[in-house]
N, C-alpha and C. Protein backbone atom coordinates (compact mmCIF):
# COMPACT_ATOMS: atom_id res chain seq x y z
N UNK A 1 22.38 59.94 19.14
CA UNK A 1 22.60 59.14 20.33
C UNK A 1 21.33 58.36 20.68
N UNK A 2 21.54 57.44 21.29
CA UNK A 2 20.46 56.31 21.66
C UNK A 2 20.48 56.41 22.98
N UNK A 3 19.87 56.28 23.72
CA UNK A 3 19.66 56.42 25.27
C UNK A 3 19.16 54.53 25.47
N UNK A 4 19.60 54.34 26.43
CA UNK A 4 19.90 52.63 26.86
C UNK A 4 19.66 52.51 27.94
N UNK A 5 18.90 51.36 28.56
CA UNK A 5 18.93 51.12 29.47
C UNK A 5 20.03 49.49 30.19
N UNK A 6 20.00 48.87 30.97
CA UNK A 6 20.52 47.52 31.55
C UNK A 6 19.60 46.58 31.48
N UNK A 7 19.69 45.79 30.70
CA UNK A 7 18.21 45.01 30.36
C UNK A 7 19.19 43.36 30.80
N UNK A 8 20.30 43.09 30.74
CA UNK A 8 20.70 41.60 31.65
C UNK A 8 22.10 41.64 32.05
N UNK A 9 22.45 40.97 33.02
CA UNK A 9 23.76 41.01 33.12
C UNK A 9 24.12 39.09 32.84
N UNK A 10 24.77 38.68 31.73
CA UNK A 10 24.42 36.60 32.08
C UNK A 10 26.32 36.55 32.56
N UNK A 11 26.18 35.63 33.15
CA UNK A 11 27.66 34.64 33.18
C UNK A 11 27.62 34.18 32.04
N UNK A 12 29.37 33.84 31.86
CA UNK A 12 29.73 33.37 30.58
C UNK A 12 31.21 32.60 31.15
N UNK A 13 31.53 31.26 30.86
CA UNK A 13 33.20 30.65 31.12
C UNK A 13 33.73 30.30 29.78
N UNK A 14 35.01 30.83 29.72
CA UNK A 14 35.69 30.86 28.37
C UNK A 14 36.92 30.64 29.03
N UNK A 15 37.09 29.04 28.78
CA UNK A 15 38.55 28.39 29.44
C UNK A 15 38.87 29.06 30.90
N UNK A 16 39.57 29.91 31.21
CA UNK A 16 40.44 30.45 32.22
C UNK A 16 40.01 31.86 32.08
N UNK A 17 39.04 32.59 31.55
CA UNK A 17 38.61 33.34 31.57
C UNK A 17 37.30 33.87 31.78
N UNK A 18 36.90 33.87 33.17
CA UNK A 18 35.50 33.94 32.95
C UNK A 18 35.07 35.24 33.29
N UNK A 19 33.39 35.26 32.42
CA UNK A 19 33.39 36.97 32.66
C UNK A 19 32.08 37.28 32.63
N UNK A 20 31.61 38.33 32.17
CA UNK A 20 29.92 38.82 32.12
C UNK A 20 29.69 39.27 30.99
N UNK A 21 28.13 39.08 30.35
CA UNK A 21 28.09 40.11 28.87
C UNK A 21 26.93 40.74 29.74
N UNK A 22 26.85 42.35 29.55
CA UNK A 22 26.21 43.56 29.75
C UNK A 22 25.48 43.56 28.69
N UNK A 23 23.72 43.70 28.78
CA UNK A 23 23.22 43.65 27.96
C UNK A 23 22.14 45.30 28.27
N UNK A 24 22.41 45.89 26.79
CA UNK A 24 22.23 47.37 26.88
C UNK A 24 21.20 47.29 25.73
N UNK A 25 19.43 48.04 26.10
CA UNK A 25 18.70 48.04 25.15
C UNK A 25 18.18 49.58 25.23
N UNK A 26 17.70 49.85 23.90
CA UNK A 26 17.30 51.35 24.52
C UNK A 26 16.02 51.18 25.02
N UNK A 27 15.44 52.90 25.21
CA UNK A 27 14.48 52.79 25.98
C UNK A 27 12.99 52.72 25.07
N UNK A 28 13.16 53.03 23.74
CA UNK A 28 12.75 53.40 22.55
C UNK A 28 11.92 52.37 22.18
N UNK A 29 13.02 50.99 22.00
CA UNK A 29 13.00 49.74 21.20
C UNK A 29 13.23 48.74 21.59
N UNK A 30 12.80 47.51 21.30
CA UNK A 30 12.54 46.39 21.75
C UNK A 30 13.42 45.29 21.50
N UNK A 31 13.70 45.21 20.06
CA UNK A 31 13.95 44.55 19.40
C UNK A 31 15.65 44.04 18.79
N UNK A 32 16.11 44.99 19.66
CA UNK A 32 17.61 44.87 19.52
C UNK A 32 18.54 45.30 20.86
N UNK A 33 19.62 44.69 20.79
CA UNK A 33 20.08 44.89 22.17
C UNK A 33 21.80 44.80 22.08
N UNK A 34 22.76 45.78 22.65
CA UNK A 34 23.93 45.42 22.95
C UNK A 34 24.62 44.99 23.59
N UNK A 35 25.11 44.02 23.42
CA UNK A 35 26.15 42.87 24.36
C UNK A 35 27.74 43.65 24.31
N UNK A 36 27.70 43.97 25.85
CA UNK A 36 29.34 44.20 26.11
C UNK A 36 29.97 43.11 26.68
N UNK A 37 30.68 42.50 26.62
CA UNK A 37 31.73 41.87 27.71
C UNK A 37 32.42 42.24 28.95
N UNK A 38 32.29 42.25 30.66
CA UNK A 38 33.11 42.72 30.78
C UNK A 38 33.17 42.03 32.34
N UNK A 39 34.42 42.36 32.83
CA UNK A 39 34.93 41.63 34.27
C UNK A 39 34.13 41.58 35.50
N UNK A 40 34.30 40.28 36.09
CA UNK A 40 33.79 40.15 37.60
C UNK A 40 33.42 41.07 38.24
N UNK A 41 34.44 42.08 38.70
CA UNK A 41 34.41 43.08 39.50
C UNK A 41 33.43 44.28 39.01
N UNK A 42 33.80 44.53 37.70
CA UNK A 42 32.66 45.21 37.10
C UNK A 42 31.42 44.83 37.38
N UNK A 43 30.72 43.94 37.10
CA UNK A 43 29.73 43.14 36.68
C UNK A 43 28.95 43.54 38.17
N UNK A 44 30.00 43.19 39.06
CA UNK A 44 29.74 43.13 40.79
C UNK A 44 29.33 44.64 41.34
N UNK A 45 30.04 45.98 40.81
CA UNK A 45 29.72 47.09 41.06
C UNK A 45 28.40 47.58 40.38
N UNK A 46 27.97 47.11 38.75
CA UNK A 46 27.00 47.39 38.59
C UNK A 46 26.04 46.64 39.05
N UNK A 47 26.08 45.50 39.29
CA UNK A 47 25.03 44.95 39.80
C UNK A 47 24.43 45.67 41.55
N UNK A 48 25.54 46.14 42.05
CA UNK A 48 25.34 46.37 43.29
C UNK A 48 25.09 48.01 43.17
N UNK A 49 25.40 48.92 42.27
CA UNK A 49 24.27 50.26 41.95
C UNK A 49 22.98 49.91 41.54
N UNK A 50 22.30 48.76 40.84
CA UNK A 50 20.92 48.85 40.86
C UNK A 50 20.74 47.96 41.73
N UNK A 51 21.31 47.26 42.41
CA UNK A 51 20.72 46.90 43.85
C UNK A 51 20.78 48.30 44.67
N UNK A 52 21.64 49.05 44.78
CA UNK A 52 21.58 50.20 45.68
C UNK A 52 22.13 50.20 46.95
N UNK A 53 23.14 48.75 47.12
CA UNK A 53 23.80 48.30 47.69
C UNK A 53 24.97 49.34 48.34
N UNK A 54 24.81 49.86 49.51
CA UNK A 54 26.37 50.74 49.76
C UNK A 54 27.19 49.93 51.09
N UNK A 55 28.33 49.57 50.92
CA UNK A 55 29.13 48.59 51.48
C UNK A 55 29.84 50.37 52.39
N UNK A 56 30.07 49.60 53.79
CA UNK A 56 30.78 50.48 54.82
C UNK A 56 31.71 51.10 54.17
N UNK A 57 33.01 50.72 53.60
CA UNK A 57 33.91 51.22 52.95
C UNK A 57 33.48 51.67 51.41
N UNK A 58 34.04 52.22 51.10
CA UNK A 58 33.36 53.23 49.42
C UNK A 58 34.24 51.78 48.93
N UNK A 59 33.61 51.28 47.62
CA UNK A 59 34.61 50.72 46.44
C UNK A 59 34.86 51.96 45.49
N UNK A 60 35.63 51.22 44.65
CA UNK A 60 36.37 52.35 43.64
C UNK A 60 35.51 53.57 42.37
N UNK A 61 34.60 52.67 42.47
CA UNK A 61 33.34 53.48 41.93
C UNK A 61 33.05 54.45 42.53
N UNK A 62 32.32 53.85 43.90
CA UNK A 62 31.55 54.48 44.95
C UNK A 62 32.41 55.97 45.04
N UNK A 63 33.56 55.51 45.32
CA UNK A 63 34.73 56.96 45.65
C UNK A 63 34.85 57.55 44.53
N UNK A 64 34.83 57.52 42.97
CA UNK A 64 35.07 58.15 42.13
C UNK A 64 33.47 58.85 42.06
N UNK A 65 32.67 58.28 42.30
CA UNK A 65 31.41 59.54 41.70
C UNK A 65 31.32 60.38 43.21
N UNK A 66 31.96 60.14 44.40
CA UNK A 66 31.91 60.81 45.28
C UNK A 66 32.89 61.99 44.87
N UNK A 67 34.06 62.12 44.72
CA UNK A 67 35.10 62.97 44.17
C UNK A 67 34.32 63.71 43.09
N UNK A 68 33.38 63.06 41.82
CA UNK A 68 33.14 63.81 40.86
C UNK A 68 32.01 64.73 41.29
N UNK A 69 31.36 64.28 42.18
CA UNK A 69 30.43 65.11 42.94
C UNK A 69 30.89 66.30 43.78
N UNK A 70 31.65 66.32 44.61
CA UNK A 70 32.51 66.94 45.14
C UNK A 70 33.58 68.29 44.54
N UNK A 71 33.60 67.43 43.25
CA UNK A 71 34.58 68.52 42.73
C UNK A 71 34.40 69.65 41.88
N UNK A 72 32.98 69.11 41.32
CA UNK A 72 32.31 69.28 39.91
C UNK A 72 30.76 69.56 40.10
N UNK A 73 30.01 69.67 39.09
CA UNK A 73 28.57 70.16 39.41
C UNK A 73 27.67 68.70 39.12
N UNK A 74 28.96 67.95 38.61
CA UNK A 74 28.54 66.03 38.81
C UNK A 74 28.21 65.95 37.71
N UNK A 75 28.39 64.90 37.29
CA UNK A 75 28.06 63.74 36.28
C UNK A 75 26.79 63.79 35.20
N UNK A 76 26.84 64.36 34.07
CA UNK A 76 25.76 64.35 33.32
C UNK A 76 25.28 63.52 32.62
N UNK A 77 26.62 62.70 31.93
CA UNK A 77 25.52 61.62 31.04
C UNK A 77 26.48 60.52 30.90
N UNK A 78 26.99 59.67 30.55
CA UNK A 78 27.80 58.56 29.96
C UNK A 78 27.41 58.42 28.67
N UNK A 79 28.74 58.01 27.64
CA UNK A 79 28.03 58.05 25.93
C UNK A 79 29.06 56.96 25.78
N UNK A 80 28.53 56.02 25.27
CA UNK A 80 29.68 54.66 24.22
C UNK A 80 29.46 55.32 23.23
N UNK A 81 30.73 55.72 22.74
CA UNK A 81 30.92 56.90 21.70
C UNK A 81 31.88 55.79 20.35
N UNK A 82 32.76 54.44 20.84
CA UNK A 82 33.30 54.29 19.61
C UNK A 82 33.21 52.74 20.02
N UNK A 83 33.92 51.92 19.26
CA UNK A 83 34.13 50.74 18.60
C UNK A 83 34.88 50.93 17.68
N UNK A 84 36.35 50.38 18.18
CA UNK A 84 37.61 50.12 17.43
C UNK A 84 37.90 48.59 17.47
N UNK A 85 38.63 47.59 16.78
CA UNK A 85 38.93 46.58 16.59
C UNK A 85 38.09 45.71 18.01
N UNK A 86 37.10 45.53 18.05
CA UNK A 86 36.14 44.86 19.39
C UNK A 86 35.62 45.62 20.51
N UNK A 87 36.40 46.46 20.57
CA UNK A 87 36.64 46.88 21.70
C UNK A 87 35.93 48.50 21.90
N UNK A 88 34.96 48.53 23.12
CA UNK A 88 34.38 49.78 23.14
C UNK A 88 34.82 50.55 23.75
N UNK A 89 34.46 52.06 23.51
CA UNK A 89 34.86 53.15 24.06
C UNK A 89 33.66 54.07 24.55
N UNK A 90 34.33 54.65 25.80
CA UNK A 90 33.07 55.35 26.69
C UNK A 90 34.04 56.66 26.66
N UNK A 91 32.59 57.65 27.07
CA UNK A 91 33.09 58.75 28.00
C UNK A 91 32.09 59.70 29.31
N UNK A 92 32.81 60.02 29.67
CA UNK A 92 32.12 60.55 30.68
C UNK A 92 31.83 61.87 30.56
N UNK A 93 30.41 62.47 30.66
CA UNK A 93 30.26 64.04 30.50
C UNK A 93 29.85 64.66 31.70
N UNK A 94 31.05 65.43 31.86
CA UNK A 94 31.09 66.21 33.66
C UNK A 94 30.29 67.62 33.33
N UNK A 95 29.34 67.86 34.16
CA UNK A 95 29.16 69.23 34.02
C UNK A 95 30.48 70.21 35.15
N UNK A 96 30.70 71.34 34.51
CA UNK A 96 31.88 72.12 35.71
C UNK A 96 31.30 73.56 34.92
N UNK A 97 29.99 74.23 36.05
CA UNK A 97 29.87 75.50 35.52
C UNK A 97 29.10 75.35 34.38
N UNK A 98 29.46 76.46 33.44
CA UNK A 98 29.24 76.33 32.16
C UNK A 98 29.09 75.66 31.40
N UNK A 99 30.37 74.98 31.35
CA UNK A 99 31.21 74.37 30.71
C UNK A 99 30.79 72.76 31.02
N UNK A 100 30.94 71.78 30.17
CA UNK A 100 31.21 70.23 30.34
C UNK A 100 32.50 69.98 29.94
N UNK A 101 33.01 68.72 30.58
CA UNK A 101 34.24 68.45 30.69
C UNK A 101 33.88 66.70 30.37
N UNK A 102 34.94 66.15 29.25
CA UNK A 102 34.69 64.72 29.10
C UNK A 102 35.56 64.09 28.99
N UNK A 103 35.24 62.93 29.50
CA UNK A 103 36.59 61.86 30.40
C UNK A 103 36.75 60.71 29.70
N UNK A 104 38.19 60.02 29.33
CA UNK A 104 37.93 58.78 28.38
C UNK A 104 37.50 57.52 29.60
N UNK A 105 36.54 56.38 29.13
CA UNK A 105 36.43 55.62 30.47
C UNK A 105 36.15 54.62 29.46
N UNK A 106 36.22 53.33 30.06
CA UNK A 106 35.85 52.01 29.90
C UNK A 106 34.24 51.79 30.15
N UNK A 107 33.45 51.28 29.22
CA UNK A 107 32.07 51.34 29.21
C UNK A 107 31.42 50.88 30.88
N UNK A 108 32.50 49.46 31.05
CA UNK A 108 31.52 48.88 32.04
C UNK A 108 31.45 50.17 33.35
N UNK A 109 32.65 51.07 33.93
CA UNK A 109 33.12 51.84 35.08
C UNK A 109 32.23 52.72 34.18
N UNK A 110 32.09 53.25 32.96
CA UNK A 110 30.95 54.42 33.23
C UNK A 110 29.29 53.83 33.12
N UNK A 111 29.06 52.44 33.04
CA UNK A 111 27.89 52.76 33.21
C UNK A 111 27.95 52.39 34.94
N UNK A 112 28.57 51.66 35.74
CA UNK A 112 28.74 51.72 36.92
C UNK A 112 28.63 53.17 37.79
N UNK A 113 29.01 53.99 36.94
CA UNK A 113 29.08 55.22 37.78
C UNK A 113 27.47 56.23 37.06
N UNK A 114 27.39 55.71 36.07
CA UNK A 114 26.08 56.06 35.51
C UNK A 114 24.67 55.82 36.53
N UNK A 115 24.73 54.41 36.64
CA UNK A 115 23.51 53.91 37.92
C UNK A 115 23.26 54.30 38.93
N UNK A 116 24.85 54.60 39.90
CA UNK A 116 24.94 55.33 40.93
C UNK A 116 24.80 56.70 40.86
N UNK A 117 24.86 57.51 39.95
CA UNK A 117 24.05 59.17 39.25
C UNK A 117 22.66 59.14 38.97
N UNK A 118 22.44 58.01 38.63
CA UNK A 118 21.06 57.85 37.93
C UNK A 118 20.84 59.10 37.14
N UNK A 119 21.73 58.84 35.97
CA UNK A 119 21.88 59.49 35.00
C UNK A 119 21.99 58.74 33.49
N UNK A 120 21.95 59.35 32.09
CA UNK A 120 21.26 58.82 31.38
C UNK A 120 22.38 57.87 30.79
N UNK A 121 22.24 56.79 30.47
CA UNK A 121 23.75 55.96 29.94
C UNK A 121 23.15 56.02 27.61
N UNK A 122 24.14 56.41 27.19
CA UNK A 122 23.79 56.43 25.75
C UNK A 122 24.23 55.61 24.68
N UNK A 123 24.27 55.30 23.68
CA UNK A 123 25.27 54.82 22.85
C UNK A 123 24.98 55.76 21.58
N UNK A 124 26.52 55.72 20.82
CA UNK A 124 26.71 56.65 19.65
C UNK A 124 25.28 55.63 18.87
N UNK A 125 25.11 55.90 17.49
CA UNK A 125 23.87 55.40 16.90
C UNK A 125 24.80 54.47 15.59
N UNK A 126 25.87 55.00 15.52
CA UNK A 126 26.77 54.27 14.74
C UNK A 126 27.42 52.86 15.21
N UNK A 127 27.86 53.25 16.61
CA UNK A 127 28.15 52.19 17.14
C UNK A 127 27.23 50.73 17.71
N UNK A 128 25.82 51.74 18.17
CA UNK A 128 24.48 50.67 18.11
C UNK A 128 24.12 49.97 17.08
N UNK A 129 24.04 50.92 16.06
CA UNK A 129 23.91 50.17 15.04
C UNK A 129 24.79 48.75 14.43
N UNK A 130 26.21 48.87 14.33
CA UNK A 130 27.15 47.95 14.28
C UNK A 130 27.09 46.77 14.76
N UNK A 131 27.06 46.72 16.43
CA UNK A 131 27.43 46.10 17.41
C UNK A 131 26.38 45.45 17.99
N UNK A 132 25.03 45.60 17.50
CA UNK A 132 23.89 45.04 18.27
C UNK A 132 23.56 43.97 17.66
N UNK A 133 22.59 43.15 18.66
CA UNK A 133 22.06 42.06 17.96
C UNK A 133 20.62 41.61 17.95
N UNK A 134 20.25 41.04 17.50
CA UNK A 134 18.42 41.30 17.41
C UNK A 134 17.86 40.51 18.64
N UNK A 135 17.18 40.83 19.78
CA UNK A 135 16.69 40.10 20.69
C UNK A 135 15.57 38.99 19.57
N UNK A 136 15.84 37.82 19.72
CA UNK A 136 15.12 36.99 19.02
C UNK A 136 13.49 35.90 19.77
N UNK A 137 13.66 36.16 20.94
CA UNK A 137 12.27 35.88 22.14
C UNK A 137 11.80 37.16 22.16
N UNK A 138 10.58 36.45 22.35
CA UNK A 138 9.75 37.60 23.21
C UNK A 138 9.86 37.43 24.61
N UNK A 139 9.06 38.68 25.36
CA UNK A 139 9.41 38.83 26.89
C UNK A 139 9.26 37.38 27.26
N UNK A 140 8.14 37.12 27.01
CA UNK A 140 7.44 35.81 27.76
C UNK A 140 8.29 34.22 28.01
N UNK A 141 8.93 34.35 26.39
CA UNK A 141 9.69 33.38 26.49
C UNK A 141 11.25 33.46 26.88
N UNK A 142 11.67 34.63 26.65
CA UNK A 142 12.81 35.10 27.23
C UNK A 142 13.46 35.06 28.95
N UNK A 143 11.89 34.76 29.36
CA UNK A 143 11.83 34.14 30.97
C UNK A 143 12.08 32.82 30.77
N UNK A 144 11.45 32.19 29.67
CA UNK A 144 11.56 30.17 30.33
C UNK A 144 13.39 30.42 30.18
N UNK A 145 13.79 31.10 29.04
CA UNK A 145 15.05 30.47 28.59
C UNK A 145 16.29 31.29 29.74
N UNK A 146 16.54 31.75 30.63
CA UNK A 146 17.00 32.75 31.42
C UNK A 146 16.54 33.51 32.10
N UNK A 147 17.20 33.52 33.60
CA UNK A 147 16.84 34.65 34.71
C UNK A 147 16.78 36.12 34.41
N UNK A 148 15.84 36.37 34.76
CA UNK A 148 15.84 37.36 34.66
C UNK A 148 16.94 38.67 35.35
N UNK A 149 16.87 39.92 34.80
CA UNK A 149 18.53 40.60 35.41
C UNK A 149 17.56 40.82 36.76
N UNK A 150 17.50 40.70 37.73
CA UNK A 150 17.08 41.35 38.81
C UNK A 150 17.68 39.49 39.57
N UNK A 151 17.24 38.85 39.25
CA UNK A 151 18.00 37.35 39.41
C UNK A 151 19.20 37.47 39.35
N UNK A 152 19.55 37.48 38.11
CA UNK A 152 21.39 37.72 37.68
C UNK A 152 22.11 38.49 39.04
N UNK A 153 21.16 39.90 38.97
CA UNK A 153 21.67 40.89 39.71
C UNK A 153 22.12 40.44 41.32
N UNK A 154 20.98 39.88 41.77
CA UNK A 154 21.04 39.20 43.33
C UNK A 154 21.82 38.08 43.15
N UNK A 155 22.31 37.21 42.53
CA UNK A 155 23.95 36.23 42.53
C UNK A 155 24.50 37.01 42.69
N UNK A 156 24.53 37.96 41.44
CA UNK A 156 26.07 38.31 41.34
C UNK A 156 26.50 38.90 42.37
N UNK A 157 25.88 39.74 43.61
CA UNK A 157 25.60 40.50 44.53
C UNK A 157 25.40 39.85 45.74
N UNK A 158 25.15 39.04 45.88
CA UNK A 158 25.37 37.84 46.89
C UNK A 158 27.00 37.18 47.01
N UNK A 159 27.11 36.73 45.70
CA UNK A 159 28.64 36.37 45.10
C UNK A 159 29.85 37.64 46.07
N UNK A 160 29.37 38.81 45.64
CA UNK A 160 30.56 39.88 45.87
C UNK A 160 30.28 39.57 47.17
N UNK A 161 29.14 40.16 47.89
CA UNK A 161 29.14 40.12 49.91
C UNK A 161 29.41 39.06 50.43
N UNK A 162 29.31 37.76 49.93
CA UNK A 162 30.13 36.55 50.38
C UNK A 162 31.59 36.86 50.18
N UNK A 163 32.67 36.81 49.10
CA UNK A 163 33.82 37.47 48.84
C UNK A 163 34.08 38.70 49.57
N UNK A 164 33.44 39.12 50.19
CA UNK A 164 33.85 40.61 50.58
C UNK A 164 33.74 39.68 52.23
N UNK A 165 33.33 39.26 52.93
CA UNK A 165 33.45 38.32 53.99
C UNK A 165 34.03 37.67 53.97
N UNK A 166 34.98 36.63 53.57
CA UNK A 166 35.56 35.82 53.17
C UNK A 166 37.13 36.50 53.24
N UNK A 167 37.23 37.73 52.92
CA UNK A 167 38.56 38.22 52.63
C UNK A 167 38.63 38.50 53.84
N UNK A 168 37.53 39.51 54.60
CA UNK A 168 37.54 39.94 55.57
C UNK A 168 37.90 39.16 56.61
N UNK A 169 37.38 37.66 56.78
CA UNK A 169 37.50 36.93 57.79
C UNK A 169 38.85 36.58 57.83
N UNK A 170 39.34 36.03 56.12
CA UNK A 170 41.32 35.87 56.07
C UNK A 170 42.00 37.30 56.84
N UNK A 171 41.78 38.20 56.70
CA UNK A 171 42.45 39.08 57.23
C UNK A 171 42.41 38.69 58.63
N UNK A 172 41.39 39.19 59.10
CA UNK A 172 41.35 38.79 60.64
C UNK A 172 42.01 37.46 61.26
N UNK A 173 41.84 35.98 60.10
CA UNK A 173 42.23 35.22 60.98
C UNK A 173 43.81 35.23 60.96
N UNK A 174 44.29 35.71 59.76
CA UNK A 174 46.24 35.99 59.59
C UNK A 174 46.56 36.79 60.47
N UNK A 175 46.08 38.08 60.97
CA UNK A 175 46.37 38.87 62.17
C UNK A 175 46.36 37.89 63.48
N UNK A 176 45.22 37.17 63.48
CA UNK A 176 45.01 36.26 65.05
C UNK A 176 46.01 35.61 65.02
N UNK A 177 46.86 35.46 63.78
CA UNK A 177 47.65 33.97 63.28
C UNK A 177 46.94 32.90 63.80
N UNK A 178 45.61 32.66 63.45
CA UNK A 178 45.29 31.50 63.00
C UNK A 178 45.04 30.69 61.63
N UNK A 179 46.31 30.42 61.43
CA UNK A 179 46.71 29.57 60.05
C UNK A 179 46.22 28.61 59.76
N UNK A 180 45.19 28.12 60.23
CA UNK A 180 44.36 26.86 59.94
C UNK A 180 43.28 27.59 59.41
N UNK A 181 42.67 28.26 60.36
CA UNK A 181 41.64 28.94 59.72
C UNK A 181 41.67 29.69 58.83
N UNK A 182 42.78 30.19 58.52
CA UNK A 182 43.18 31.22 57.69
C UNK A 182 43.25 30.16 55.94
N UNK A 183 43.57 29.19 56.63
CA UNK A 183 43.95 28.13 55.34
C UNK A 183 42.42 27.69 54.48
N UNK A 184 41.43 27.05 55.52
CA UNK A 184 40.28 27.07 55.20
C UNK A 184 39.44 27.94 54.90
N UNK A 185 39.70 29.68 55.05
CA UNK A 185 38.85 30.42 54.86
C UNK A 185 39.54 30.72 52.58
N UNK A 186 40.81 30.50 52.58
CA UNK A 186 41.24 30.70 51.63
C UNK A 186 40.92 29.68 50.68
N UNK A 187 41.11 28.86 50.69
CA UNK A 187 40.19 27.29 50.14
C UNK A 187 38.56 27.75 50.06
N UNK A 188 38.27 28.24 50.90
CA UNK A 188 36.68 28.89 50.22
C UNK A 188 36.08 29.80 49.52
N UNK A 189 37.64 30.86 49.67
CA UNK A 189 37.45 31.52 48.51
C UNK A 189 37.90 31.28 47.27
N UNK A 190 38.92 30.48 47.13
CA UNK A 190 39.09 29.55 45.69
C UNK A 190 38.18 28.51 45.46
N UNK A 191 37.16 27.93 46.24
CA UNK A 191 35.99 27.54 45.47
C UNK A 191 35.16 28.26 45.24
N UNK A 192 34.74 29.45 45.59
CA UNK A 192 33.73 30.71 45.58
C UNK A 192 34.58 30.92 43.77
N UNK A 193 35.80 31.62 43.35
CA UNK A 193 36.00 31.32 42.52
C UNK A 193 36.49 30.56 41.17
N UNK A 194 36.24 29.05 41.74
CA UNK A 194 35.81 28.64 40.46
C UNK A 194 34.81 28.32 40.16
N UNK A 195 33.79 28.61 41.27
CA UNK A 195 32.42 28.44 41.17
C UNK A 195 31.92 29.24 40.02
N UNK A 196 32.51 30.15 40.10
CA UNK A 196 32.51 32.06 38.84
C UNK A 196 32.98 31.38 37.70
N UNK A 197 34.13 30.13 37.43
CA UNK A 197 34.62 30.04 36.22
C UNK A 197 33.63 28.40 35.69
C-alpha cells in the first residue's frame, strides 16, 4: 500500500458534463501522481474537510462519519484497493473492537470522509502503479502553470456557500410566495452553474 496525500483538486468541462480530477500523490514521492475524476458535490465536500468548513446542518458526509463514530471505534484508514474497466474502487476500514470491518465506497466519499478523520487515505501499489502519471514540472513551475490546491480549494468552497445561499434564499422566497424573487434567485443559480460547466 502507498499512503497519499491531496496534492490538487483542477476543474475540467467535457460538453454537458462538468467535473473535477482529484489529484492523489504519496507522501514518499514526488514524481508521480493519481488523477481521479469525480463530481461537483464531491469535489465541494472534500474541499470543504480541508478547509474544515462545518455548515449548521451536517451534509451527507458530515453525518456518515458522525454515525461511524458513534457506532464503531471509527474510521481507520481508506484504501483504493482496485481499478476495473476505468473505474476505481475504495474501501473503508472500520475499526469495531477487535475486529475491523470494511465497507465498499466510491474513492471520492472515502477520501471525503478520510479528511474529516484525519486518517490515512492509501492506494493498492498495483493500482498506483497502473493509473498514475508522472508529474512533469517542478514545484516552482507547477505554480506559473496552475493554482495552487489551497486556491482550487477556496473556489470550490466559496462556489458551494454561495449555492448553499442561493437555495436557501429560493426556499424562503417560494414560502413568502415571492415569485419574482424566487424567479431571479433561480436564474442565479443557473448561472452559478454554468459558470461550473
Amino acid at each position: 500500500m502507498i499512503e497519499v496525500t491531496v496534492k490538487n483538486i483542477l476543474f475540467f468541462s467535457r460538453a454537458d458534463d462538468p467535473g473535477y480530477t482529484l489529484f492523489l500523490q504519496p507522501l514518499e514521492e514526488e514524481s508521480r501522481s493519481l488523477p481521479i475524476v469525480i463530481g461537483q458535490f464531491e469535489a465541494q465536500a472534500i474541499a470543504m474537510a480541508i478547509e474544515g468548513i462545518k455548515l449548521d446542518r451536517p451534509m451527507a458526509h458530515d453525518l456518515l462519519s458522525t454515525v461511524i463514530n458513534s457506532l464503531t471505534d471509527g474510521l481507520e484508514s481508506v484504501v483504493i484497493n482496485d481499478l476495473k474497466e476505468g473505474t476505481f474502487y475504495a474501501q473503508l476500514n472500520i475499526r469495531s473492537g477487535e475486529t475491523f470491518e470494511t465497507i465498499d465506497a466510491r474513492p471520492s466519499d472515502a477520501i471525503a470522509l478520510a479528511l474529516r478523520a484525519r486518517i490515512p487515505i492509501r492506494v493498492a501499489k498495483q493500482v498506483f502503479d497502473t493509473a498514475s502519471v508522472p508529474i512533469l514540472l517542478s514545484e516552482s513551475k507547477e505554480q506559473e502553470f496552475k493554482p495552487s490546491l489551497t486556491e482550487n480549494v477556496r473556489e470550490i468552497t466559496r462556489r458551494a456557500e454561495l449555492r448553499f445561499d442561493l437555495e436557501r434564499d429560493l426556499r424562503e422566497a417560494v414560502s413568502q410566495e415571492d415569485y419574482e424573487l424566487a424567479v431571479k434567485i433561480r436564474d442565479r443559480l443557473h448561472t452559478l452553474s454554468d459558470q461550473n460547466s
